[in-house]
PDB file of N, CA and C in Angstrom:
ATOM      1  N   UNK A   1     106.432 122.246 102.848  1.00  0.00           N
ATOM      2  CA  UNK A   1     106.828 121.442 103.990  1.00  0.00           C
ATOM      3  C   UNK A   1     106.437 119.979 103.744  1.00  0.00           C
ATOM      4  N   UNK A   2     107.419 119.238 104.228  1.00  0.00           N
ATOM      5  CA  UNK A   2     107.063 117.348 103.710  1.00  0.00           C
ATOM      6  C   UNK A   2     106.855 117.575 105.535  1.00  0.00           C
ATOM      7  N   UNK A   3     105.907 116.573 104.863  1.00  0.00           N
ATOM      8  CA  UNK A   3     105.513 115.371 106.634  1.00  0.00           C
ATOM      9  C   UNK A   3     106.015 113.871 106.383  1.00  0.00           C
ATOM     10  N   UNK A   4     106.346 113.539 105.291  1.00  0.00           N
ATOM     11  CA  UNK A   4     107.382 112.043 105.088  1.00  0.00           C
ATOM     12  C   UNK A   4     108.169 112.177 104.484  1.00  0.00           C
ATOM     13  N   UNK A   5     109.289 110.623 104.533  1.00  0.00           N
ATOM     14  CA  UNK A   5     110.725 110.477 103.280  1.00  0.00           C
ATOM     15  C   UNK A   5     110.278 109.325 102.887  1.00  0.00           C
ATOM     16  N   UNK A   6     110.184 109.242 101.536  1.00  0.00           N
ATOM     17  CA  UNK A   6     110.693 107.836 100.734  1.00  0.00           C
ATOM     18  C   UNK A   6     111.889 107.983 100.514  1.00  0.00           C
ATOM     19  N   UNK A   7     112.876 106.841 100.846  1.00  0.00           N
ATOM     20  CA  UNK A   7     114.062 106.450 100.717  1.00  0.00           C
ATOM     21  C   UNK A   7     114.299 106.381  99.330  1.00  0.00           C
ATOM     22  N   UNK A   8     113.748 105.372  98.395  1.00  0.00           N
ATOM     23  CA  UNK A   8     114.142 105.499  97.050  1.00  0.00           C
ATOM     24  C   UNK A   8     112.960 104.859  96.525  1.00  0.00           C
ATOM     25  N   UNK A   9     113.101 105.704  94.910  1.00  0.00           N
ATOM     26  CA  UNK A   9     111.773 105.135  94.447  1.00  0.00           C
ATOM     27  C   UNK A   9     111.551 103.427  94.106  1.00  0.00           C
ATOM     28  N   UNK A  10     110.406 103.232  93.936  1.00  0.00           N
ATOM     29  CA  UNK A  10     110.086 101.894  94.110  1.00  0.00           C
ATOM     30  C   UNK A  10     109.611 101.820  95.617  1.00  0.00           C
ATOM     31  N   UNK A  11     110.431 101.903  96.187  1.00  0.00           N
ATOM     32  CA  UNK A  11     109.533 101.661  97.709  1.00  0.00           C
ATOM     33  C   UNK A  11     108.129 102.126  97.746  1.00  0.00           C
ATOM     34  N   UNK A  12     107.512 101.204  98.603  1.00  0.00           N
ATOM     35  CA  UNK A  12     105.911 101.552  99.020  1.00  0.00           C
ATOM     36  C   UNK A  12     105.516 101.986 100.134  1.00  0.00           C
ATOM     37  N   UNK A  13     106.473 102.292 100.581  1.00  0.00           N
ATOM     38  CA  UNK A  13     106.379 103.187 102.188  1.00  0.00           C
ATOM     39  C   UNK A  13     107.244 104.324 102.216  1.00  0.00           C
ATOM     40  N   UNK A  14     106.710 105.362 103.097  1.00  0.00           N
ATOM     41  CA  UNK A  14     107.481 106.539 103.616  1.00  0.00           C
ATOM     42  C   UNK A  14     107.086 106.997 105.470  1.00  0.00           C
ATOM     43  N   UNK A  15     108.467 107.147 105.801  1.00  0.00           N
ATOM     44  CA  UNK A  15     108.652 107.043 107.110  1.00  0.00           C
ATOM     45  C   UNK A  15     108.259 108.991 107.352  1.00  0.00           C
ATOM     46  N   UNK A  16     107.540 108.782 108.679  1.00  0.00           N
ATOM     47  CA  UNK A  16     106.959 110.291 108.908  1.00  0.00           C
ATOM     48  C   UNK A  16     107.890 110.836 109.615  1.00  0.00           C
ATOM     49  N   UNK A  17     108.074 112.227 109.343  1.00  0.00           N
ATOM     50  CA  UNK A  17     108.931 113.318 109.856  1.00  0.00           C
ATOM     51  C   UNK A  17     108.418 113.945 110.801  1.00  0.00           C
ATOM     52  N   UNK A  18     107.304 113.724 110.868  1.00  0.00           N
ATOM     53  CA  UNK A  18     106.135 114.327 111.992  1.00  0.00           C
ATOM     54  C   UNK A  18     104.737 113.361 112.397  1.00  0.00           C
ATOM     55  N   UNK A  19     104.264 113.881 113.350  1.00  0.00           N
ATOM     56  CA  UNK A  19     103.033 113.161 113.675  1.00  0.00           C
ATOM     57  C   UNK A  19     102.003 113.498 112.572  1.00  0.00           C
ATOM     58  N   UNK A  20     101.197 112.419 111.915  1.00  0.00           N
ATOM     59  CA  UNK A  20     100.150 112.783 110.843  1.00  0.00           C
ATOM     60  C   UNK A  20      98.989 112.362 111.157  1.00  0.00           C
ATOM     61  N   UNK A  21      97.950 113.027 111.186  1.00  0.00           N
ATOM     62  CA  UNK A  21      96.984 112.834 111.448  1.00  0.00           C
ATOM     63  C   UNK A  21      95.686 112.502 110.362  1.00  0.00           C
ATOM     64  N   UNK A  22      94.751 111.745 110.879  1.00  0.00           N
ATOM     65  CA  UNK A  22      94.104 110.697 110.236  1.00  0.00           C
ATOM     66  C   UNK A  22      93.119 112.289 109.062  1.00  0.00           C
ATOM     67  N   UNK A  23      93.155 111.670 107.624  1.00  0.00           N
ATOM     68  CA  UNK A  23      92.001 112.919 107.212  1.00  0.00           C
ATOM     69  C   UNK A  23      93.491 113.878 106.266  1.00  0.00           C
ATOM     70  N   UNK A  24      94.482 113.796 107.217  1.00  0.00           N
ATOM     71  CA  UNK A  24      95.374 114.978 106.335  1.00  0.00           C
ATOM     72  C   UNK A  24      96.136 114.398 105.375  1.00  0.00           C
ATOM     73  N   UNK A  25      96.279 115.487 104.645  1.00  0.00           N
ATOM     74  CA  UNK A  25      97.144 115.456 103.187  1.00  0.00           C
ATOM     75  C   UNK A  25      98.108 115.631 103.696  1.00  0.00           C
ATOM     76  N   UNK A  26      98.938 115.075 102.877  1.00  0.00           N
ATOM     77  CA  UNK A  26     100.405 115.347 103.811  1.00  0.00           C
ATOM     78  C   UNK A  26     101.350 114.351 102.423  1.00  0.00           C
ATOM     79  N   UNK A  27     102.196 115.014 101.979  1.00  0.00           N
ATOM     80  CA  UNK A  27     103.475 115.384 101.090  1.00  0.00           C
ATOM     81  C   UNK A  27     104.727 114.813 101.546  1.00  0.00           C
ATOM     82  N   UNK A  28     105.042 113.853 101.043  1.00  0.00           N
ATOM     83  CA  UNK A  28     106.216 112.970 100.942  1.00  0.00           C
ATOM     84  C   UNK A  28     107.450 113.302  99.654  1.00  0.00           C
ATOM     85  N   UNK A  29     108.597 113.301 100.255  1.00  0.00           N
ATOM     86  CA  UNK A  29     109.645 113.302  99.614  1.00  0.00           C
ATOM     87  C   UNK A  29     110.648 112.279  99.144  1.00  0.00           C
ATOM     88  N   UNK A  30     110.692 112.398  98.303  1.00  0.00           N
ATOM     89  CA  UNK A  30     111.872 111.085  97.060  1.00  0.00           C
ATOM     90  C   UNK A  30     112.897 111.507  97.202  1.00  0.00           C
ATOM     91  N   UNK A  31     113.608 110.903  98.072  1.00  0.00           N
ATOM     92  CA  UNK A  31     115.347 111.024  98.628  1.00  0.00           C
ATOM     93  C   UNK A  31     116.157 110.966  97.693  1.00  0.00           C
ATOM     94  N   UNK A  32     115.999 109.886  96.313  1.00  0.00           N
ATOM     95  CA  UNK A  32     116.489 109.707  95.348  1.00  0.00           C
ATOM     96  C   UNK A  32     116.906 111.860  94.054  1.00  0.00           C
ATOM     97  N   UNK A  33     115.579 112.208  94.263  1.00  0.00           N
ATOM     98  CA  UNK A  33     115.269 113.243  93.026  1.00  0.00           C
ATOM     99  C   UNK A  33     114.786 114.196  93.801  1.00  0.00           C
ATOM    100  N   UNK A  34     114.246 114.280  94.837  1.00  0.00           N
ATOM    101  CA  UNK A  34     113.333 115.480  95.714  1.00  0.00           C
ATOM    102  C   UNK A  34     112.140 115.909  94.760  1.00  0.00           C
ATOM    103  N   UNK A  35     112.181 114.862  94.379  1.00  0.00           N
ATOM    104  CA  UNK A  35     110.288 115.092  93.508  1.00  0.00           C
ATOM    105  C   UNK A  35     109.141 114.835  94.606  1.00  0.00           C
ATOM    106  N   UNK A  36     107.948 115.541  94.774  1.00  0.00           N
ATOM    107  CA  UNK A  36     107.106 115.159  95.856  1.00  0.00           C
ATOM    108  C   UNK A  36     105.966 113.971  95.487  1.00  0.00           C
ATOM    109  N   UNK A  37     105.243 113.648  96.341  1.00  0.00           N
ATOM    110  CA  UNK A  37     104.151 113.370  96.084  1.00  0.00           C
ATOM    111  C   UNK A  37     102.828 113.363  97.270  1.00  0.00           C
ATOM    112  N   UNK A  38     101.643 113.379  97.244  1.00  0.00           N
ATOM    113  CA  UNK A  38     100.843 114.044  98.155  1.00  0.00           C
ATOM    114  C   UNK A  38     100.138 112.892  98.365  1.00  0.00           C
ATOM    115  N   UNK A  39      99.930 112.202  99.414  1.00  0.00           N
ATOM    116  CA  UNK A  39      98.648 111.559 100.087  1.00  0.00           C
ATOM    117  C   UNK A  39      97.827 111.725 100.893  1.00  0.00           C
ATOM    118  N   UNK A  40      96.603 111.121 101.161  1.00  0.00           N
ATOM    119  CA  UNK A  40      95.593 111.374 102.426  1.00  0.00           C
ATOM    120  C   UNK A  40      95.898 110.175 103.405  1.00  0.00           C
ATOM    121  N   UNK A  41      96.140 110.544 104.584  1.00  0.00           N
ATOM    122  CA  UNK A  41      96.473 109.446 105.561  1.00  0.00           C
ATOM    123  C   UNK A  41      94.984 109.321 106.245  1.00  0.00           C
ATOM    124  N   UNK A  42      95.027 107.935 105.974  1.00  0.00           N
ATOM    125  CA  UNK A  42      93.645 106.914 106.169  1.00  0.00           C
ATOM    126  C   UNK A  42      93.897 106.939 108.143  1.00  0.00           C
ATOM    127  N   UNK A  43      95.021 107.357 108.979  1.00  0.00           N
ATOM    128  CA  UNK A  43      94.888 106.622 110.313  1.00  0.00           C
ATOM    129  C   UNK A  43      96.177 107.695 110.505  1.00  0.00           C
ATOM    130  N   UNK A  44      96.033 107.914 112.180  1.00  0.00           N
ATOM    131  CA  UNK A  44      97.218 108.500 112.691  1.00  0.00           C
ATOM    132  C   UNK A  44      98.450 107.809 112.251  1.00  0.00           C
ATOM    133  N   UNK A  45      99.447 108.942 111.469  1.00  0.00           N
ATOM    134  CA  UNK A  45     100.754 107.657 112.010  1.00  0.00           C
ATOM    135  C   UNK A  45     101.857 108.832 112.611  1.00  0.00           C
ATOM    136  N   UNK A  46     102.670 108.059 113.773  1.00  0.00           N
ATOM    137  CA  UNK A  46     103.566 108.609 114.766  1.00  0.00           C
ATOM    138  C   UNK A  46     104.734 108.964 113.545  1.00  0.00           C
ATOM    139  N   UNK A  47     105.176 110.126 114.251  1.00  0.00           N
ATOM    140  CA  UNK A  47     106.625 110.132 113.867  1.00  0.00           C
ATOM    141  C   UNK A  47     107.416 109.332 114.003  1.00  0.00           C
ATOM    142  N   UNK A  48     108.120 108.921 112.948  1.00  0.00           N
ATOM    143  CA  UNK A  48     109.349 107.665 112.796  1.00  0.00           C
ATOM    144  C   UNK A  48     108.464 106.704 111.779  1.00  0.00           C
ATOM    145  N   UNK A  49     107.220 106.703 111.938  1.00  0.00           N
ATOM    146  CA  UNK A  49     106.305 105.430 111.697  1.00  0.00           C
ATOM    147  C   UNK A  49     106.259 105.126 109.910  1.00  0.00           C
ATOM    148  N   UNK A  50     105.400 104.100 109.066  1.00  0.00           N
ATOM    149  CA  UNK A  50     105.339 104.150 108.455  1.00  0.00           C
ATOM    150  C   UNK A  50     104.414 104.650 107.531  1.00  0.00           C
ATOM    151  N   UNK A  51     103.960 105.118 106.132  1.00  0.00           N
ATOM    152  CA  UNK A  51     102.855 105.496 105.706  1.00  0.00           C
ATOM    153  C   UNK A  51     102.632 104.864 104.335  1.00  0.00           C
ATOM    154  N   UNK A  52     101.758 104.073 103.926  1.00  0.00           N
ATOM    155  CA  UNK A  52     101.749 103.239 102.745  1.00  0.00           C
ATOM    156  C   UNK A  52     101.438 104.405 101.827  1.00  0.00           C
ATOM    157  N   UNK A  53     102.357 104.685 100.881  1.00  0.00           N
ATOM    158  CA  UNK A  53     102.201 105.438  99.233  1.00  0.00           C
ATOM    159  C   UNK A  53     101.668 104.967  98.342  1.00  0.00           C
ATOM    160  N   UNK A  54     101.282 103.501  98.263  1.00  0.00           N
ATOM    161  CA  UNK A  54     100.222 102.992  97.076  1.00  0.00           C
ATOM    162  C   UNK A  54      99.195 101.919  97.304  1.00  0.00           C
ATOM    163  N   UNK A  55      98.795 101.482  96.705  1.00  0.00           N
ATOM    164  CA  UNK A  55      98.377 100.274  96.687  1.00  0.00           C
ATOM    165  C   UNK A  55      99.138  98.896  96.143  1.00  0.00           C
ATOM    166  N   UNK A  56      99.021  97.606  97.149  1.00  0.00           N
ATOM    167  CA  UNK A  56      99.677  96.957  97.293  1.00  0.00           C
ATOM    168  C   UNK A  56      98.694  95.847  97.623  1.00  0.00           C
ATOM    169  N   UNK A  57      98.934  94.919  96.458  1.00  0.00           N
ATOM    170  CA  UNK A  57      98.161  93.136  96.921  1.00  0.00           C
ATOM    171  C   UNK A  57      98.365  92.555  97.783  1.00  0.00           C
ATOM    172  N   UNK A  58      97.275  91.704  98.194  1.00  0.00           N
ATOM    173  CA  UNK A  58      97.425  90.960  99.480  1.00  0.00           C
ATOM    174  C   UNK A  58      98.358  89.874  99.285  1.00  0.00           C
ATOM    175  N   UNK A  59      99.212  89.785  99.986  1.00  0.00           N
ATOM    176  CA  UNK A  59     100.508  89.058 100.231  1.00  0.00           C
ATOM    177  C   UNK A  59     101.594  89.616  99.442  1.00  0.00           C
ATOM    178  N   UNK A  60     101.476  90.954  98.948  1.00  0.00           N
ATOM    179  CA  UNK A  60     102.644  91.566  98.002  1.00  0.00           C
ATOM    180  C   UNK A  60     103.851  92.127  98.954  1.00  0.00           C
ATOM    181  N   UNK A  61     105.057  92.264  98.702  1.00  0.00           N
ATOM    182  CA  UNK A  61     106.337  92.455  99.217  1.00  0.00           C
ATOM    183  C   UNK A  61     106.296  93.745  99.510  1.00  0.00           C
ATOM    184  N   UNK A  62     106.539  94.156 100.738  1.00  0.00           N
ATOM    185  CA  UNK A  62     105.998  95.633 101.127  1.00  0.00           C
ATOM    186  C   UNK A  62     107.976  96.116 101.194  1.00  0.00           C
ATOM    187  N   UNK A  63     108.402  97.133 100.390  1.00  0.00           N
ATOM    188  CA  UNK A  63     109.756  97.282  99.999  1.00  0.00           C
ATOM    189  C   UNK A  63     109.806  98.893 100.588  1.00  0.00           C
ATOM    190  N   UNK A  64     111.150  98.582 101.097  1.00  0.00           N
ATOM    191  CA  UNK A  64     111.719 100.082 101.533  1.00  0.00           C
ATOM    192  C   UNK A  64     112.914 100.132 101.360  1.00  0.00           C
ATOM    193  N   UNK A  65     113.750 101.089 101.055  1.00  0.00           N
ATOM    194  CA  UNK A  65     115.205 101.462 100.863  1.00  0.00           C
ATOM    195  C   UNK A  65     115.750 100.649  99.838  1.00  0.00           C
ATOM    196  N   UNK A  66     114.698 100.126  98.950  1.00  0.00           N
ATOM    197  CA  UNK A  66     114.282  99.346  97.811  1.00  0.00           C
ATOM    198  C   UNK A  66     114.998  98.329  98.011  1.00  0.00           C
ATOM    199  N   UNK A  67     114.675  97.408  99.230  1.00  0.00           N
ATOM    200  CA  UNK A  67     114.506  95.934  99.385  1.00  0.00           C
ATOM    201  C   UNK A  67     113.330  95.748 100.314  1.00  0.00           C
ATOM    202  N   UNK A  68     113.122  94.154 100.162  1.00  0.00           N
ATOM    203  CA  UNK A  68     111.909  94.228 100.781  1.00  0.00           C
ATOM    204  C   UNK A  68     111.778  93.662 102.185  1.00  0.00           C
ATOM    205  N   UNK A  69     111.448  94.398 103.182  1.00  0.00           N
ATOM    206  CA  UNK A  69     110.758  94.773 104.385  1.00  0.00           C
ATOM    207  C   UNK A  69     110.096  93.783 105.366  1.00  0.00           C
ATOM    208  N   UNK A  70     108.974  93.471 104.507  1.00  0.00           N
ATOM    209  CA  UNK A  70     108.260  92.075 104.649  1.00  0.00           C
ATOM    210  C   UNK A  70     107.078  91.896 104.211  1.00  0.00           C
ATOM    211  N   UNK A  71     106.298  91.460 103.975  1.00  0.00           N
ATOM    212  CA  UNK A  71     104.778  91.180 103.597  1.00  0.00           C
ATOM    213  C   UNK A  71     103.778  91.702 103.839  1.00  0.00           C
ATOM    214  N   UNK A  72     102.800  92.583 102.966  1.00  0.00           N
ATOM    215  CA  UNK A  72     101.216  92.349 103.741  1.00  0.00           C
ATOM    216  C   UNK A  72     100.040  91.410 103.405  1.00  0.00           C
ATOM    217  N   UNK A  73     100.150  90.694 104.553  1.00  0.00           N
ATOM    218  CA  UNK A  73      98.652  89.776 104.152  1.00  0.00           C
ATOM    219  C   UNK A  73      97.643  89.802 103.801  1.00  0.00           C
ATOM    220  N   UNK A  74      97.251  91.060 104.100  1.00  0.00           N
ATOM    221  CA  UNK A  74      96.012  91.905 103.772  1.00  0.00           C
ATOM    222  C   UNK A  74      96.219  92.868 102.837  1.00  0.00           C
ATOM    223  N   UNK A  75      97.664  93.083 102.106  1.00  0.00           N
ATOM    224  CA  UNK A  75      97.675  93.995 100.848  1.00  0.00           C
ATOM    225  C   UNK A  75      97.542  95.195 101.780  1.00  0.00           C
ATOM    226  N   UNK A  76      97.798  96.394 101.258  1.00  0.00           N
ATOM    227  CA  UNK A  76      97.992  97.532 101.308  1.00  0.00           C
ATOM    228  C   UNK A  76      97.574  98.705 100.485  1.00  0.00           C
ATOM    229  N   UNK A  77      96.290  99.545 101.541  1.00  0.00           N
ATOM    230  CA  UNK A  77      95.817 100.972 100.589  1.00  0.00           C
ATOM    231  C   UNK A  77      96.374 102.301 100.308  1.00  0.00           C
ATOM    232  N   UNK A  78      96.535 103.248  99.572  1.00  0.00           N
ATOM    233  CA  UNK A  78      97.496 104.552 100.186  1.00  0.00           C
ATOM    234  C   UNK A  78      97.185 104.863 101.838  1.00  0.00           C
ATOM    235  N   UNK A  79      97.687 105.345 102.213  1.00  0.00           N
ATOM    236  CA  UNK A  79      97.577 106.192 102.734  1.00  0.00           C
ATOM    237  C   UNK A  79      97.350 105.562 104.622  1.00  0.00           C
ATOM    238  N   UNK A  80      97.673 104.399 104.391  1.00  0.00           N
ATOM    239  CA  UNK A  80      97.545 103.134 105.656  1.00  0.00           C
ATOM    240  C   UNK A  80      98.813 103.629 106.260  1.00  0.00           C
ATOM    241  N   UNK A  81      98.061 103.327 107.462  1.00  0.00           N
ATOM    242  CA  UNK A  81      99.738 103.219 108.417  1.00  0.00           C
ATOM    243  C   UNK A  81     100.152 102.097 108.458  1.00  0.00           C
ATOM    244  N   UNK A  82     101.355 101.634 108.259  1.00  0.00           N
ATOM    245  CA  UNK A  82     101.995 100.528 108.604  1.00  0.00           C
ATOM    246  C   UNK A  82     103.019  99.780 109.627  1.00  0.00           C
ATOM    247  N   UNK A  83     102.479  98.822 109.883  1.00  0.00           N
ATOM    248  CA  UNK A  83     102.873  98.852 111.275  1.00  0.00           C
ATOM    249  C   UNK A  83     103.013  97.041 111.502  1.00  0.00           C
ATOM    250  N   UNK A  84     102.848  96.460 112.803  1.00  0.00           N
ATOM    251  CA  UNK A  84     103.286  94.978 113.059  1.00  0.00           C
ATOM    252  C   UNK A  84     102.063  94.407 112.857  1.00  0.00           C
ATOM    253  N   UNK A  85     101.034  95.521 112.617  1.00  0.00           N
ATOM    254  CA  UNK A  85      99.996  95.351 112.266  1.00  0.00           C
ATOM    255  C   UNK A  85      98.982  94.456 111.038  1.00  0.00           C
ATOM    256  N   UNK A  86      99.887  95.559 110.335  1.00  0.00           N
ATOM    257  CA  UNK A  86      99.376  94.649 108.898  1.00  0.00           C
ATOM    258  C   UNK A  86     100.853  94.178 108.214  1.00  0.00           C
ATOM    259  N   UNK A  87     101.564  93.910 108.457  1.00  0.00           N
ATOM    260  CA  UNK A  87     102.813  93.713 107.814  1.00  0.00           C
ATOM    261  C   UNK A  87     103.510  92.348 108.610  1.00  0.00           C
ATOM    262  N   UNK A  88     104.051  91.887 108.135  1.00  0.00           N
ATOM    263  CA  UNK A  88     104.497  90.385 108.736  1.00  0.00           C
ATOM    264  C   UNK A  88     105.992  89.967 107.851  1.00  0.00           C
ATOM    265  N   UNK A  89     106.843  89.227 108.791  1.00  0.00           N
ATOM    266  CA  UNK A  89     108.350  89.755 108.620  1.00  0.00           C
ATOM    267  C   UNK A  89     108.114  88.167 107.092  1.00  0.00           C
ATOM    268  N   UNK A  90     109.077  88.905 106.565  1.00  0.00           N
ATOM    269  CA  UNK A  90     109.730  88.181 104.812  1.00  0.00           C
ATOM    270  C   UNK A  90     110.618  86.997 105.544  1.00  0.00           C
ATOM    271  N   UNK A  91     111.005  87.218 106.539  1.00  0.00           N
ATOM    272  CA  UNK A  91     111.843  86.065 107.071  1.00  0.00           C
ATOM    273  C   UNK A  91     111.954  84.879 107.904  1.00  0.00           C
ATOM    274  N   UNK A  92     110.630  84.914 108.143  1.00  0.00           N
ATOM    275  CA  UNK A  92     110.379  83.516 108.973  1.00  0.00           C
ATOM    276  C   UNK A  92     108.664  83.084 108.755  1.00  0.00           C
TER     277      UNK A  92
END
């Protein structure tokens, strides 16, 4: 059973299929190949929401559906939720 989708590889986020809770492992799917991969989610994230899959430098291009999304200022750890929080729009 997946609890996220990555859209395509390269992206650094995967959107949750379910509510995930902070502590759990929880298995993401590559839309591209249906290859998995498994993370520990650092923080609740809601269904629909986002879930950071890697690590990511501070001010690095946070990319989904392999374009990019918008920024984190604070860089990005696995397993972070992402949100308006730590992420800030590429476009203004």
């Amino acid at each position: 059973m997946h609890h996220f989708l990555i859209h395509k590889r390269g992206d650094q986020v995967g959107v949750a299929t379910t509510d995930i809770t902070a502590g759990q492992q929880v298995v993401g799917v590559f839309m591209d190949d249906d290859s998995e991969l498994t993370v520990t989610s650092l923080q609740n994230v809601p269904l629909g929401h986002k879930i950071s899959i890697g690590v990511l430098e501070k001010g690095g291009r946070v990319i989904e559906y392999g374009i990019p999304i918008g920024i984190a200022p604070e860089g990005l750890t696995e397993g972070e939720y992402v949100h308006t929080h730590n992420i800030k729009s590429a476009r203004w």
